[in-house]
C-alpha atoms as a PDB file:
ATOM      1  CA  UNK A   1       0.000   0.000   0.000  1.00  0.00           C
ATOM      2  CA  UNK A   2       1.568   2.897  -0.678  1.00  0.00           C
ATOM      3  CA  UNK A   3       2.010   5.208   1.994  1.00  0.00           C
ATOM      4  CA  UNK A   4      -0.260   8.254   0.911  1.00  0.00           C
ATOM      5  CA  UNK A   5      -3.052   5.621   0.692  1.00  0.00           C
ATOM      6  CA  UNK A   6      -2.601   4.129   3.822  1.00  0.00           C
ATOM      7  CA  UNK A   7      -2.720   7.791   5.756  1.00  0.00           C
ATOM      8  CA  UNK A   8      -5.893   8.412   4.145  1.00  0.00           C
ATOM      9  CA  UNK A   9      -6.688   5.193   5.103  1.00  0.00           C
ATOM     10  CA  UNK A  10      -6.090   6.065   8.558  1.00  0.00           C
ATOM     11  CA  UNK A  11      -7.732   8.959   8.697  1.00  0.00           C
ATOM     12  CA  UNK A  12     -10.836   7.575   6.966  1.00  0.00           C
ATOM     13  CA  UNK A  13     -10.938   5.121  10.085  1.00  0.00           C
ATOM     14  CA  UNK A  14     -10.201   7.890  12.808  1.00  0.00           C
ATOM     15  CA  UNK A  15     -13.352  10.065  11.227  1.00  0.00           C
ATOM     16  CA  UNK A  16     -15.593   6.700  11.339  1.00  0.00           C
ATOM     17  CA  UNK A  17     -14.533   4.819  14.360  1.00  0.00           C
ATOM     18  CA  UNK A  18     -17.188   5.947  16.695  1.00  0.00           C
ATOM     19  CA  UNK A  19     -20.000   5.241  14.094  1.00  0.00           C
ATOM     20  CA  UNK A  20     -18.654   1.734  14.325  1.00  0.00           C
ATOM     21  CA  UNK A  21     -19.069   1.575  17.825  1.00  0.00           C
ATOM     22  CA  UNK A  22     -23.019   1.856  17.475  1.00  0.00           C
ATOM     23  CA  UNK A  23     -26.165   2.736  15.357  1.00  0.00           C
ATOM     24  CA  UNK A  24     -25.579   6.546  15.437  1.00  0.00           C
ATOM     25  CA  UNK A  25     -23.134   9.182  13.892  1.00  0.00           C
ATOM     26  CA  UNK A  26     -23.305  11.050  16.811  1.00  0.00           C
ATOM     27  CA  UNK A  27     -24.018  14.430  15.849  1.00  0.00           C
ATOM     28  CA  UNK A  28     -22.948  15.888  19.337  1.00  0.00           C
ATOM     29  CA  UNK A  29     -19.683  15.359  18.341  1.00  0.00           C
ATOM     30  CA  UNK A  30     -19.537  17.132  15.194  1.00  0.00           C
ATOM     31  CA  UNK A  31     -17.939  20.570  15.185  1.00  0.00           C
ATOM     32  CA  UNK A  32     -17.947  23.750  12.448  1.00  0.00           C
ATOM     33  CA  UNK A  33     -14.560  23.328  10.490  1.00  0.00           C
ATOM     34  CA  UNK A  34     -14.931  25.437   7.193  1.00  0.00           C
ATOM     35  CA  UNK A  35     -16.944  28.504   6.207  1.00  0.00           C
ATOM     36  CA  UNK A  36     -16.761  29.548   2.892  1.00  0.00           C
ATOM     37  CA  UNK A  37     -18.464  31.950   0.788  1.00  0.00           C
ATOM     38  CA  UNK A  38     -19.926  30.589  -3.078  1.00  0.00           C
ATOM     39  CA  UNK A  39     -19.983  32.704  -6.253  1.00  0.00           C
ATOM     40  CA  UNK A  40     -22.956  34.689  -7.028  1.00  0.00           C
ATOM     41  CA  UNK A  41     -22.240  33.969 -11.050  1.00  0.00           C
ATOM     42  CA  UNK A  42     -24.447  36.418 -11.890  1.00  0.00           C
ATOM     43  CA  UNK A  43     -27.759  35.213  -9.878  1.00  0.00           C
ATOM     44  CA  UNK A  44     -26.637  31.309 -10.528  1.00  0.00           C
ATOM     45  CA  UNK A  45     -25.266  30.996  -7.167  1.00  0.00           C
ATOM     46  CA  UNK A  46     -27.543  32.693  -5.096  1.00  0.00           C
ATOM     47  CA  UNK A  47     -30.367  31.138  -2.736  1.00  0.00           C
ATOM     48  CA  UNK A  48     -27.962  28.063  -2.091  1.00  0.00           C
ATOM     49  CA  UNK A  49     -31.079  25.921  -2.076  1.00  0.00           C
ATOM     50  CA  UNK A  50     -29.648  21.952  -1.902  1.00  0.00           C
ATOM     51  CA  UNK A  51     -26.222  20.439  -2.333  1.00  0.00           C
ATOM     52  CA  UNK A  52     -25.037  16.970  -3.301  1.00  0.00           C
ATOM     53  CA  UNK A  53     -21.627  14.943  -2.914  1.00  0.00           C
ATOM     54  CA  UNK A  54     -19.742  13.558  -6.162  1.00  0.00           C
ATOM     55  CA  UNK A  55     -17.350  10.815  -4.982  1.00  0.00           C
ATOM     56  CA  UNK A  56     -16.047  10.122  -8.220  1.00  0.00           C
ATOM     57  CA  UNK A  57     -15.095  13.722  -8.974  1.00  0.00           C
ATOM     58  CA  UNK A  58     -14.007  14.976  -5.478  1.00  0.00           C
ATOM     59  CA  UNK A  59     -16.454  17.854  -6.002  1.00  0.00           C
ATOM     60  CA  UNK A  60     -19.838  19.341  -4.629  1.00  0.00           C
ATOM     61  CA  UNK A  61     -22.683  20.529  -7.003  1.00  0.00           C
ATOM     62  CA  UNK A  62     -25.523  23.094  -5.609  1.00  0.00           C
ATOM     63  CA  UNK A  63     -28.756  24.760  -7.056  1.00  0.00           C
ATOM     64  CA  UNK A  64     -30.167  28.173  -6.470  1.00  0.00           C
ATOM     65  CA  UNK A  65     -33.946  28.036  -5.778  1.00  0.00           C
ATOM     66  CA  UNK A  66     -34.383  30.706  -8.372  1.00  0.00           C
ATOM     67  CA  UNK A  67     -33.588  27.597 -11.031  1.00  0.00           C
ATOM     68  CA  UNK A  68     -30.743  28.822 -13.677  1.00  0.00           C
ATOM     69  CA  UNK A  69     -28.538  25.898 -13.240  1.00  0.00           C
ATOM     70  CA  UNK A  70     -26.100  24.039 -11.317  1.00  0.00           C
ATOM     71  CA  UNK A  71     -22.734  24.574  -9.928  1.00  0.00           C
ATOM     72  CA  UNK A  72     -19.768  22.813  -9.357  1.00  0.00           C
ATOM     73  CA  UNK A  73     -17.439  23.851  -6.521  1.00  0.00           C
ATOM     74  CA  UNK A  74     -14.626  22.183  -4.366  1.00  0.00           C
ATOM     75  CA  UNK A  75     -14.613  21.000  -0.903  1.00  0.00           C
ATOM     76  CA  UNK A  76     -14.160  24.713   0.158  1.00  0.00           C
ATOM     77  CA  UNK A  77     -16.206  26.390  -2.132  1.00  0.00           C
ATOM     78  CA  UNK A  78     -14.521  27.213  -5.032  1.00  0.00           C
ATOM     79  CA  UNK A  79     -16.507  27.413  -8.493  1.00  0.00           C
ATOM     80  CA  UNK A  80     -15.219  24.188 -11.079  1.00  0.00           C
ATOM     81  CA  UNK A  81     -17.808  24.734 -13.011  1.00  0.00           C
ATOM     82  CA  UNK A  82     -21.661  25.612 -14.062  1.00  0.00           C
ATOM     83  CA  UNK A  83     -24.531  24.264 -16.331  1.00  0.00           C
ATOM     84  CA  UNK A  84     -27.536  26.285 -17.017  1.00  0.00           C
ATOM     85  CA  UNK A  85     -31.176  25.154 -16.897  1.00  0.00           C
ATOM     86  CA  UNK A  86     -32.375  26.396 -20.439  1.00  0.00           C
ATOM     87  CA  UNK A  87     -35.746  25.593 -20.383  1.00  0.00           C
ATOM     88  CA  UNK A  88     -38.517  24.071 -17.173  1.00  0.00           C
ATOM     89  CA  UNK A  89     -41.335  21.948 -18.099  1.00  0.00           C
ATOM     90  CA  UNK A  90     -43.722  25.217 -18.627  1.00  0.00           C
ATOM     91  CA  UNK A  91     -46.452  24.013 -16.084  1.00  0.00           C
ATOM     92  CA  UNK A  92     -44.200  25.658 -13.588  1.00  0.00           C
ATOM     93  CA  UNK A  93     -43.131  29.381 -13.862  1.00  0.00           C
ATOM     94  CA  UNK A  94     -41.218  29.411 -10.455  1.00  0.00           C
ATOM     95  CA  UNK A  95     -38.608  27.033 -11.474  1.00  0.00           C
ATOM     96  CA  UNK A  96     -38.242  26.159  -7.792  1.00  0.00           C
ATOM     97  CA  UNK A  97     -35.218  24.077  -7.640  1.00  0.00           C
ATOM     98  CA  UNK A  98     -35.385  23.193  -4.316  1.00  0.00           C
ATOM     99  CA  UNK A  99     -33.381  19.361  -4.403  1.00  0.00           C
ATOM    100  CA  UNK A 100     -30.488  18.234  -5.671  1.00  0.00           C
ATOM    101  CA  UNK A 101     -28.578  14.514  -5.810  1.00  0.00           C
ATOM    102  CA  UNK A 102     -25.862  12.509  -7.390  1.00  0.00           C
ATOM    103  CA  UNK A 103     -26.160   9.299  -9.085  1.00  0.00           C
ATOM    104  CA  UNK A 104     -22.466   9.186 -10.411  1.00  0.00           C
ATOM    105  CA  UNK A 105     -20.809   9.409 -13.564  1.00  0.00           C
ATOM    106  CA  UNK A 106     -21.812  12.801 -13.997  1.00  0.00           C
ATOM    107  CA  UNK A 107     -25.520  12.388 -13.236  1.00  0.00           C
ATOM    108  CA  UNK A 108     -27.670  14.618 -11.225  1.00  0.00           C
ATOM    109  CA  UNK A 109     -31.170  14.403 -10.466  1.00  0.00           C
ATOM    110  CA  UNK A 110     -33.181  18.185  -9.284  1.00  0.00           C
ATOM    111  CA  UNK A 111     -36.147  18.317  -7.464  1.00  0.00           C
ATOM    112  CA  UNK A 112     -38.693  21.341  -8.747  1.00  0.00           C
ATOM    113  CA  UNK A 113     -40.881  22.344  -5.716  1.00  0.00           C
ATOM    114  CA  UNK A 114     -44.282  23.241  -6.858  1.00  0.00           C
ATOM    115  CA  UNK A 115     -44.249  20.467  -9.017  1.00  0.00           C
ATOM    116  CA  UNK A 116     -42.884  17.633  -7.007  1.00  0.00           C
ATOM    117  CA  UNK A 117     -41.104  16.253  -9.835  1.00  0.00           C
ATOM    118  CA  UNK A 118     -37.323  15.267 -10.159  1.00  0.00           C
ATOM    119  CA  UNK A 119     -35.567  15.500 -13.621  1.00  0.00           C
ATOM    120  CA  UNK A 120     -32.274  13.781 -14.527  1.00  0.00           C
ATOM    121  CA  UNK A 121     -29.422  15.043 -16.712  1.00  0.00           C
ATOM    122  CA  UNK A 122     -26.027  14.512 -16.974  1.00  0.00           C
ATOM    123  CA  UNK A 123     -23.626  17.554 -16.429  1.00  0.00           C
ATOM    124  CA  UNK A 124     -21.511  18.868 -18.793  1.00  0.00           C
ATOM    125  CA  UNK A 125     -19.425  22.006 -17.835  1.00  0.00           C
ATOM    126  CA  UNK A 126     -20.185  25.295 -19.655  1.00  0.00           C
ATOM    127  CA  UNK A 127     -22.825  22.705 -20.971  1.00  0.00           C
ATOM    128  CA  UNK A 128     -26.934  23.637 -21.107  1.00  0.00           C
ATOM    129  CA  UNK A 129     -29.628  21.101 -20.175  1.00  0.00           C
ATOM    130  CA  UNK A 130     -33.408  21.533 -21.046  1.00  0.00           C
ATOM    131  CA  UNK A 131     -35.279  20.104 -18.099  1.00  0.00           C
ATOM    132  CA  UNK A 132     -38.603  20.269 -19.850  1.00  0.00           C
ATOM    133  CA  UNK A 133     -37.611  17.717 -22.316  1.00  0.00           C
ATOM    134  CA  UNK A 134     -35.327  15.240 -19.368  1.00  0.00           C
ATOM    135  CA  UNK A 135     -36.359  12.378 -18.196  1.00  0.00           C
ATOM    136  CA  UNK A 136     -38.176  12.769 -14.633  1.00  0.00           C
ATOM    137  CA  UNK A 137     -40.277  10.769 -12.532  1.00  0.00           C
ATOM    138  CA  UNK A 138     -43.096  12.423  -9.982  1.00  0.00           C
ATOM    139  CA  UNK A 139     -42.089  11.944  -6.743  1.00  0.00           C
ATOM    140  CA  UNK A 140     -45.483  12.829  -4.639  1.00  0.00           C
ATOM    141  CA  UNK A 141     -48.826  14.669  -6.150  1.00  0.00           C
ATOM    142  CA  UNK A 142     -49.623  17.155  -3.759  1.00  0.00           C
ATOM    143  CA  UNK A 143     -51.326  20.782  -5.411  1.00  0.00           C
ATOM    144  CA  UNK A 144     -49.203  22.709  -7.148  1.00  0.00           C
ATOM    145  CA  UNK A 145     -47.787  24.907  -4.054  1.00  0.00           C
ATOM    146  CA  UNK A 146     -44.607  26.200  -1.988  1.00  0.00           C
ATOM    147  CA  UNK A 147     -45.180  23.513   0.583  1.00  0.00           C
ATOM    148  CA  UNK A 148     -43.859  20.556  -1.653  1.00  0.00           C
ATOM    149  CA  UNK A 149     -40.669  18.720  -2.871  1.00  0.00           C
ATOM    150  CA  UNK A 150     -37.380  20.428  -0.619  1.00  0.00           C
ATOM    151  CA  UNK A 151     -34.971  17.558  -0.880  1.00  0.00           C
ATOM    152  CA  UNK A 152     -34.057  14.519  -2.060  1.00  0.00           C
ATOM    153  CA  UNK A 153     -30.912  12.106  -1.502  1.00  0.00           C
ATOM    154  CA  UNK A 154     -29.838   8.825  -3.705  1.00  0.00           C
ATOM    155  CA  UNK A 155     -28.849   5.852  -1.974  1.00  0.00           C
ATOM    156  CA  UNK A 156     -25.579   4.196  -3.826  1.00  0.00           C
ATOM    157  CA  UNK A 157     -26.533   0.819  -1.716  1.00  0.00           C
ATOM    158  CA  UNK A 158     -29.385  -0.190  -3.630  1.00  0.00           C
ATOM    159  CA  UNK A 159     -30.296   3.017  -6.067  1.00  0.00           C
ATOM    160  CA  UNK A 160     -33.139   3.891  -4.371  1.00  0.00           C
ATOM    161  CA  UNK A 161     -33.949   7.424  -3.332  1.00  0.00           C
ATOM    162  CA  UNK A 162     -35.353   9.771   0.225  1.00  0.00           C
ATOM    163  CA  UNK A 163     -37.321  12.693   0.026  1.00  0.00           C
ATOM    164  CA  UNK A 164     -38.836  15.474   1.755  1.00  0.00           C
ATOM    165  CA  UNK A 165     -41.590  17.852   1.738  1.00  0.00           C
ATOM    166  CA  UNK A 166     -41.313  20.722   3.850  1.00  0.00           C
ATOM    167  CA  UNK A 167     -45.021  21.200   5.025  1.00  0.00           C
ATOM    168  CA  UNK A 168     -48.729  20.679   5.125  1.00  0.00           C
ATOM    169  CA  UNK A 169     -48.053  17.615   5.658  1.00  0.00           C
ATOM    170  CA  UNK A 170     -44.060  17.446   6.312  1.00  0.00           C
ATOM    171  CA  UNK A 171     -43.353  13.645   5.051  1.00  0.00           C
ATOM    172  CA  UNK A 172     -40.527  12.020   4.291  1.00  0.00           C
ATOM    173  CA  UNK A 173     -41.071   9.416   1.812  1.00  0.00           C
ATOM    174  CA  UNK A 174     -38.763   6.684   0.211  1.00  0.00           C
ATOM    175  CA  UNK A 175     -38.444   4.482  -2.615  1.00  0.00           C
ATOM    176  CA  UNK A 176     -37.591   3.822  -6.373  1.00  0.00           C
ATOM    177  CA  UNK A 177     -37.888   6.371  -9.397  1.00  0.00           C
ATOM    178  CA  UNK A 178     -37.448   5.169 -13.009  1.00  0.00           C
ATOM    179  CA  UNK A 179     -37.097   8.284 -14.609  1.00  0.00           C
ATOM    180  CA  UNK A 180     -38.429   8.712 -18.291  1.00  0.00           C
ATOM    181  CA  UNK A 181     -39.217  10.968 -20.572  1.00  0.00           C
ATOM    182  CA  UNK A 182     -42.667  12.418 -20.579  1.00  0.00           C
ATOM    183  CA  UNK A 183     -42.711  11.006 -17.154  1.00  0.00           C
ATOM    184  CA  UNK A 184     -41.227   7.594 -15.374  1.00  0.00           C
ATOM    185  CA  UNK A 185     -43.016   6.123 -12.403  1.00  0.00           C
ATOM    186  CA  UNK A 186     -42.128   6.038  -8.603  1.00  0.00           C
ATOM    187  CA  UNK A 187     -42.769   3.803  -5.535  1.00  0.00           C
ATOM    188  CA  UNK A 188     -42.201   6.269  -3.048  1.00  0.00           C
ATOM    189  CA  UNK A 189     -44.057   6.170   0.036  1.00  0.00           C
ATOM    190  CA  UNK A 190     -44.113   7.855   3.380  1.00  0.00           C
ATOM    191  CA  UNK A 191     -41.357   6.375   6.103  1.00  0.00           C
ATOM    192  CA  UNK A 192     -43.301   7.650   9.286  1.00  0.00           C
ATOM    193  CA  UNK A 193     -45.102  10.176  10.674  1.00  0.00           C
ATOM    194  CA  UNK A 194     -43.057  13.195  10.038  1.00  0.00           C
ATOM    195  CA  UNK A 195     -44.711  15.086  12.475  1.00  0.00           C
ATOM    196  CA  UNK A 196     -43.144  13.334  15.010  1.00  0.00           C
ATOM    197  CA  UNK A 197     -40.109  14.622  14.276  1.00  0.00           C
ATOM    198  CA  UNK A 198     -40.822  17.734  16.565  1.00  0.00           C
ATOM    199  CA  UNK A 199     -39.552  19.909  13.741  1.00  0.00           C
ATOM    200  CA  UNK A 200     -41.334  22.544  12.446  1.00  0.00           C
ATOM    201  CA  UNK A 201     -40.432  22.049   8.853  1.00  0.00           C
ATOM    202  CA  UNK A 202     -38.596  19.895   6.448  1.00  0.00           C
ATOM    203  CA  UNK A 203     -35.909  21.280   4.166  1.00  0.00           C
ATOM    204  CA  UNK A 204     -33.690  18.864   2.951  1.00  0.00           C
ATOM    205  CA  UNK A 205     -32.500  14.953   3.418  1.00  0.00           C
ATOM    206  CA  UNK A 206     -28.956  13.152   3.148  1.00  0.00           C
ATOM    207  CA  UNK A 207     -28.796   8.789   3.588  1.00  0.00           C
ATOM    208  CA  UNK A 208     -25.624   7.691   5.340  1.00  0.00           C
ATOM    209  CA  UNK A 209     -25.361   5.508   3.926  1.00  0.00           C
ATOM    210  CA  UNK A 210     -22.476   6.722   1.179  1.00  0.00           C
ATOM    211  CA  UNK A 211     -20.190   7.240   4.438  1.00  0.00           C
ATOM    212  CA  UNK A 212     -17.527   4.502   4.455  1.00  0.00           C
ATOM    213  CA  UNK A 213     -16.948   3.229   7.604  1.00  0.00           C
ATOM    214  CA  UNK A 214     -20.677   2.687   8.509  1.00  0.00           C
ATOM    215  CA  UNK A 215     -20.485  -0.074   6.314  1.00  0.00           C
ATOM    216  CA  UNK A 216     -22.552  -2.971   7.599  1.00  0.00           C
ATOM    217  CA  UNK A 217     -23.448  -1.090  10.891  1.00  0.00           C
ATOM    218  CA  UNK A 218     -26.951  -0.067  11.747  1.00  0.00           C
ATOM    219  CA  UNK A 219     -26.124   3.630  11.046  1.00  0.00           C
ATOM    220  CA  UNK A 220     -25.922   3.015   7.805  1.00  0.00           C
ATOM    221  CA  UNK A 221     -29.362   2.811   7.273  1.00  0.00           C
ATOM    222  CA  UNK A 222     -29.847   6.543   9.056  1.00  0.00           C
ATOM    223  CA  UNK A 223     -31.068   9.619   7.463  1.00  0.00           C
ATOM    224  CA  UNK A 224     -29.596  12.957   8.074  1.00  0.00           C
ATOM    225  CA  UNK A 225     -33.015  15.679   7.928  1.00  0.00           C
ATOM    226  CA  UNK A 226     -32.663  19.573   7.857  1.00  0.00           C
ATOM    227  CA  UNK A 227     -34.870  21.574   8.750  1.00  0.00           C
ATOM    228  CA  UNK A 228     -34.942  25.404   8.249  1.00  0.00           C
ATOM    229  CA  UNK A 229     -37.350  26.929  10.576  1.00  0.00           C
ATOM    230  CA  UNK A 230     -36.334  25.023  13.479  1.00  0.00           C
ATOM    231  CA  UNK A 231     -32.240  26.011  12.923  1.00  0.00           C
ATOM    232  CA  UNK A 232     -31.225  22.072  13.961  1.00  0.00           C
ATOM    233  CA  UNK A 233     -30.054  19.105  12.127  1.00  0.00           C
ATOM    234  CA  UNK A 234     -30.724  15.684  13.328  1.00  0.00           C
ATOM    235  CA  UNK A 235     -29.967  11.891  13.026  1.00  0.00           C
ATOM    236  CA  UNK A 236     -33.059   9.782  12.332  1.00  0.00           C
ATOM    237  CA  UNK A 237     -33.598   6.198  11.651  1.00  0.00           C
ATOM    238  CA  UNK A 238     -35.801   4.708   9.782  1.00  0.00           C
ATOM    239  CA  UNK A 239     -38.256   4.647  11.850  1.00  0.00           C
ATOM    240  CA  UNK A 240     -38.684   8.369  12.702  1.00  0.00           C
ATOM    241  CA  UNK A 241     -36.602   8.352  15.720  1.00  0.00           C
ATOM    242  CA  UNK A 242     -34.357  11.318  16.634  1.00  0.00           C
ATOM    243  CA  UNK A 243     -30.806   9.247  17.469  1.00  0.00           C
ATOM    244  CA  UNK A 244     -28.757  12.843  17.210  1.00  0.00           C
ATOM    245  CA  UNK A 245     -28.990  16.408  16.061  1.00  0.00           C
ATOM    246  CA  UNK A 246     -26.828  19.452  15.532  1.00  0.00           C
ATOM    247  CA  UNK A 247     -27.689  23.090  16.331  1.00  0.00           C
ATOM    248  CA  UNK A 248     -27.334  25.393  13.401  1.00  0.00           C
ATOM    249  CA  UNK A 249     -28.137  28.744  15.341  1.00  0.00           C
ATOM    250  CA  UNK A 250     -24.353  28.434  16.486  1.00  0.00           C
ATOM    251  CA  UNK A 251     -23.620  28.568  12.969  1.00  0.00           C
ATOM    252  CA  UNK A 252     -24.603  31.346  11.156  1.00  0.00           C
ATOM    253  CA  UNK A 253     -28.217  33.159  10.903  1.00  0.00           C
ATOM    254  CA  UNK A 254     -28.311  32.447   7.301  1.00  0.00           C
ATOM    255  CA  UNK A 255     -31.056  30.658   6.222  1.00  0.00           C
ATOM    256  CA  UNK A 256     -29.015  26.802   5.822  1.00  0.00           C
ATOM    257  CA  UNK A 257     -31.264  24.955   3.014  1.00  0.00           C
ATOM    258  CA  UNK A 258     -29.387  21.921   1.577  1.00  0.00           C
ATOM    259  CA  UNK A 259     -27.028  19.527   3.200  1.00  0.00           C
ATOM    260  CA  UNK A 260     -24.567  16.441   1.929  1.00  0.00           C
ATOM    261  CA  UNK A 261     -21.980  13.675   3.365  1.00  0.00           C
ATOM    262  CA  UNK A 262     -18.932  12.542   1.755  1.00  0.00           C
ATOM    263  CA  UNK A 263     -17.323   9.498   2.327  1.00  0.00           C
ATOM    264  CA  UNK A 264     -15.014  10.353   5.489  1.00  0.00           C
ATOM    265  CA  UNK A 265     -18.071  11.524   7.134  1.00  0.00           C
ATOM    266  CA  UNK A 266     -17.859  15.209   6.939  1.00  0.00           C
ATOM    267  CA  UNK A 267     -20.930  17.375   6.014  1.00  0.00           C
ATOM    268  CA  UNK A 268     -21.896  20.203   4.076  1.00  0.00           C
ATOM    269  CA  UNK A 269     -24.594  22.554   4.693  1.00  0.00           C
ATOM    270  CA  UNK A 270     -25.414  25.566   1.928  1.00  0.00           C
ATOM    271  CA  UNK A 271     -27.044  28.595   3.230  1.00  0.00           C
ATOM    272  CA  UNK A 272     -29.109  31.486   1.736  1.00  0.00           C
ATOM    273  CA  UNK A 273     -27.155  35.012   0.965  1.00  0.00           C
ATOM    274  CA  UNK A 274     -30.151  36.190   3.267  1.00  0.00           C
ATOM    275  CA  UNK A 275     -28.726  39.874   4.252  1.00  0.00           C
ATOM    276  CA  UNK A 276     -25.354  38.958   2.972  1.00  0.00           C
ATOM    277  CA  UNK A 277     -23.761  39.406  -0.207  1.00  0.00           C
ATOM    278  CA  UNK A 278     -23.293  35.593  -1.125  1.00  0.00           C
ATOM    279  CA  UNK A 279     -24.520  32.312  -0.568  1.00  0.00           C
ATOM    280  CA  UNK A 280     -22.574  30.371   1.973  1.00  0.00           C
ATOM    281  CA  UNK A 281     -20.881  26.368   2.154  1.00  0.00           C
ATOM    282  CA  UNK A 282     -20.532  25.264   5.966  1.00  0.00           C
ATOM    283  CA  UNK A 283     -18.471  22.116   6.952  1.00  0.00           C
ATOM    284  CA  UNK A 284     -19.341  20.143   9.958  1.00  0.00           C
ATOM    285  CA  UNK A 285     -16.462  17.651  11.063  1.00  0.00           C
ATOM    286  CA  UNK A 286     -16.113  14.968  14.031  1.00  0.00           C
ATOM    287  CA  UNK A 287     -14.452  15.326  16.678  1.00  0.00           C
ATOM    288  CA  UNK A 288     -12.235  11.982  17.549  1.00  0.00           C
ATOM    289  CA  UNK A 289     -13.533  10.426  20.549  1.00  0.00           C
ATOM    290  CA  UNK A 290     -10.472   9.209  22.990  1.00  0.00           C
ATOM    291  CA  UNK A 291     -10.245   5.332  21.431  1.00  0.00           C
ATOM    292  CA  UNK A 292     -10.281   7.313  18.151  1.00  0.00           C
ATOM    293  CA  UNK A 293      -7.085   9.212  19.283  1.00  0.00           C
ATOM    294  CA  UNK A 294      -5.620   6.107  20.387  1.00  0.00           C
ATOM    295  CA  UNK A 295      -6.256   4.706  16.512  1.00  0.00           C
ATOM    296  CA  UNK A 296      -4.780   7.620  15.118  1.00  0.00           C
ATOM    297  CA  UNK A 297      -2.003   7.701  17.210  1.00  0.00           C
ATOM    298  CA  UNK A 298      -0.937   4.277  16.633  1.00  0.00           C
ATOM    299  CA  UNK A 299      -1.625   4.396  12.854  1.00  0.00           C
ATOM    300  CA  UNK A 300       0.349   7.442  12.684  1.00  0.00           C
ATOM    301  CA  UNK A 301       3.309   5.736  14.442  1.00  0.00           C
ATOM    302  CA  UNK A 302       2.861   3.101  11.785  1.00  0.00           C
ATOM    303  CA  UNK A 303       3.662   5.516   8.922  1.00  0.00           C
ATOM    304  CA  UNK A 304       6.311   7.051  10.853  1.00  0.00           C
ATOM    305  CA  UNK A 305       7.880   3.242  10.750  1.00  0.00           C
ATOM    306  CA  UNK A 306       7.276   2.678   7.285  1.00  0.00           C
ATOM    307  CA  UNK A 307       9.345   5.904   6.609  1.00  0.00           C
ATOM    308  CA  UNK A 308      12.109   4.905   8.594  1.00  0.00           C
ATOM    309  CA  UNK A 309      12.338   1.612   6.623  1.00  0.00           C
ATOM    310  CA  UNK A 310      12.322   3.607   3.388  1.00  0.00           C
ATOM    311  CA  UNK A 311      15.416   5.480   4.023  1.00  0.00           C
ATOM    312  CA  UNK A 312      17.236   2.564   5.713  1.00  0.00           C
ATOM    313  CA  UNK A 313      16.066   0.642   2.450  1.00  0.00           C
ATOM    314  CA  UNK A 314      17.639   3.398   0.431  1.00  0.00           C
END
């Protein structure tokens, strides 16, 4: 293994170790590690509405809600990249991009709002992409209102995908979409009672199941839920219980609307330019736990050995 591999493979297991130790991630130990302001790309970039991970690229993508197109930025916020929306199916005229997720291989799905619907496409930088004529699937059929579709999250595991609504009823729902064009059909259905949640709205969702070392643990199966009005993020199950949760008044009075894992288990809010000049990209981090430290440590020591041995080698 060589040795720039095997420190990111122990770091990878320091970031992870106390999800292995149970069925949670443990929000409570998560801590604010990165702040970082997005381009406003001439109205593209503001509203930071939803955000999604891309493994395979290293990269984050994130919508406005004001629907020109999507972004692509690194892990601290810097623009790769854009593609605009060129044309919405025209029974909306809010283009109210208000979810956003990654299948891979440079494929995105966007949730519109009002309409409930999700539309695929596959990015292509500089590119344009005419949602009115994508493939999409409808993932609830609520009226036509600003209650509806605020996020939705893929699940690698088994391709299935979690959504939310935000209100009137909140739900979060999950199953399959075959997206077509003209329209593809869905099998999602409500998890629980959403209500339950003791949050006053829903604004966006984000499985766990992409995070590496909760691999064949319980947590893997957990759902991270946002929600707007009530400033928190927590840790659910599947079930509707609340395992963790995260208080986002200590992070910024922005309004934070979208939120995303990678695979080390770090996580990415976007936030609203609300009375600021530009959207925002918030990392959340966790904090090794003592046995943690004592991995580290020793893996560390392990790479220090491996060094010596090179230059005695030598």
């Amino acid at each position: 293994m060589k040795l720039r591999h095997l420190i990111a493979a122990i770091m990878t297991a320091a970031a992870c170790a106390s999800a292995h130790a149970g069925s949670s991630i443990n929000l409570g130990s998560y801590q604010l590690t990165g702040s970082h302001s997005l381009d406003a790309l001439g109205g593209m970039g503001l509203e930071a509405s939803a955000v999604t991970y891309a493994r395979d690229r290293g990269s984050l993508f994130f919508v406005g809600d004001e629907g020109q197109g999507v972004v692509e930025v690194s892990l601290t916020g810097v623009t790769q990249g854009k593609m605009i929306f060129s044309n919405w199916p025209s029974t909306t005229t809010h283009h109210d991009a208000e979810g956003l997720t990654y299948l891979g291989n440079g494929v995105l799905v966007v949730g519109e709002e009002r309409l409930q619907d999700a539309f695929r496409f596959t990015y292509v930088a500089n590119g344009s992409v005419a949602l009115a004529s994508a493939p999409w699937a409808s993932v609830s059929d609520y009226p036509y209102n600003n209650t509806g579709l605020e996020g939705i999250s893929y699940d690698p595991r088994d391709g299935s995908f979690v959504s939310v609504k935000q209100a009137s009823p909140m739900e979060v729902r999950a199953g399959t979409l075959s997206f077509a064009a003209g329209g593809g059909s869905s099998t999602m259905t409500p998890l629980f009672n959403a209500s339950l949640l003791g949050l006053a709205s829903l604004s966006d969702v984000q499985t766990l199941s992409p995070i590496d070392g909760l691999a064949g643990t319980a947590a893997a199966d957990n759902l991270l839920i946002l929600s707007l009005d009530s400033r928190k993020l927590v840790e659910t199950d599947r079930s509707g219980n609340v395992l963790s949760s995260f208080d986002l008044s200590v992070v910024t009075t922005q309004a934070i609307e979208g939120v995303t894992v990678d695979q080390f288990g770090h996580i990415y809010l976007v936030a609203e330019d609300t009375g600021t000049p530009n959207s925002m990209l918030f990392v959340l981090s966790p904090v090794p736990e003592p046995e943690t430290y004592a991995m580290l440590l020793a893996g560390l020591g392990l790479v220090g050995f491996m060094r010596r041995r090179r230059k005695t080698a030598k």
